[in-house]
Protein backbone atom coordinates (compact mmCIF):
# COMPACT_ATOMS: atom_id res chain seq x y z
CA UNK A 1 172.48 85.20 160.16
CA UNK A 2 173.31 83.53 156.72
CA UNK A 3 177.07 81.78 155.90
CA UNK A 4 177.96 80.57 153.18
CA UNK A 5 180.00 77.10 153.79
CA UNK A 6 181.88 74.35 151.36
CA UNK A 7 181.30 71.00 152.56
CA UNK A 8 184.16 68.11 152.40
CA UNK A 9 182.13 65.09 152.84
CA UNK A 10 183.65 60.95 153.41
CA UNK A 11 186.59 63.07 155.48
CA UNK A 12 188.63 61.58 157.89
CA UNK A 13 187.51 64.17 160.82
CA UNK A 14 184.95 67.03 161.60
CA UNK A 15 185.73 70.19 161.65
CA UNK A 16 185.03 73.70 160.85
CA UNK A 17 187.38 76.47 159.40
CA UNK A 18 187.07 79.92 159.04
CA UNK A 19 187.71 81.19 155.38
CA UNK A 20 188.02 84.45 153.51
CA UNK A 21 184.83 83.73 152.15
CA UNK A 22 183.03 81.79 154.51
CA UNK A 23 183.34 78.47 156.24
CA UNK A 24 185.04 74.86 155.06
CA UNK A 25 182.74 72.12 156.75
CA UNK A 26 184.50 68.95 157.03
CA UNK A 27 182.06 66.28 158.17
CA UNK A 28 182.62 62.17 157.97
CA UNK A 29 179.13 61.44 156.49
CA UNK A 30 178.35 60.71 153.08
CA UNK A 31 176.28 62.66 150.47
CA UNK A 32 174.04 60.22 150.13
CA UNK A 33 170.19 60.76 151.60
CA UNK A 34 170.94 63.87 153.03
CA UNK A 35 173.51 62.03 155.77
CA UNK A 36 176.29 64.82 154.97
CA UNK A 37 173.62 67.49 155.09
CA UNK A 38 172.26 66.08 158.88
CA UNK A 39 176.15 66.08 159.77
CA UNK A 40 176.32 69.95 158.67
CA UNK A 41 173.32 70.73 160.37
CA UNK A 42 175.01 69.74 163.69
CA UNK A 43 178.33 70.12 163.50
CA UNK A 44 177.31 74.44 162.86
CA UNK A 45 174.90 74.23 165.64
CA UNK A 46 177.49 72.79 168.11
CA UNK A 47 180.01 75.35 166.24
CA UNK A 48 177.81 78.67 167.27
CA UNK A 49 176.30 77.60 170.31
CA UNK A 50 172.40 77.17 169.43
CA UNK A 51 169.74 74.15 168.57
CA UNK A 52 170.02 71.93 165.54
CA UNK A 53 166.09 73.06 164.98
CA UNK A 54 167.83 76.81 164.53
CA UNK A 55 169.88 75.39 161.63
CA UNK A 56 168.68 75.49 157.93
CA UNK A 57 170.27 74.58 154.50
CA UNK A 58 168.37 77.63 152.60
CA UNK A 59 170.66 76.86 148.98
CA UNK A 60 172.80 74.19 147.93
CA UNK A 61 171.25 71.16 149.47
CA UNK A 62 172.58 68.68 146.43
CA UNK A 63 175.81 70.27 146.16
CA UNK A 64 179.08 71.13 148.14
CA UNK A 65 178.46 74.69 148.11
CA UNK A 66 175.28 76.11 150.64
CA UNK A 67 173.62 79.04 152.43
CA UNK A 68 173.09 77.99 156.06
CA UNK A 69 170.82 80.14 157.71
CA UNK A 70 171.11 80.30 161.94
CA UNK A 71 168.54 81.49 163.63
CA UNK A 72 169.53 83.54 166.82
């Protein structure tokens, strides 16, 4: 299954909200060396139930807009 998300980093809590057009990630990390990108990665696996090693950034891994695939 692919989602498309917008991710919030440096926010003041973790979350994840359902959209019209996908998901708003809000994670605490920042975007720098892939730290917000590690805090996606595990805040949607602990969001749909499955491993971290079943979560992938497929597009948009230097910007706030990405294509998450979850493998099921």
């Amino acid at each position: 299954m692919k989602i498309g998300i917008k991710v919030i980093p440096r926010s003041s809590r973790e979350e994840i909200v359902k959209t019209d057009g996908g998901y708003l990630v809000r994670v605490k990390a920042q975007p720098k060396e892939g730290k917000a990108n590690e805090a996606v990665i595990k805040l949607v696996a602990e969001h749909f139930g499955v491993a971290r090693s079943e979560v992938r950034i497929t597009s948009g891994l230097s910007g706030r807009n990405k294509i998450v695939e979850i493998r099921t």
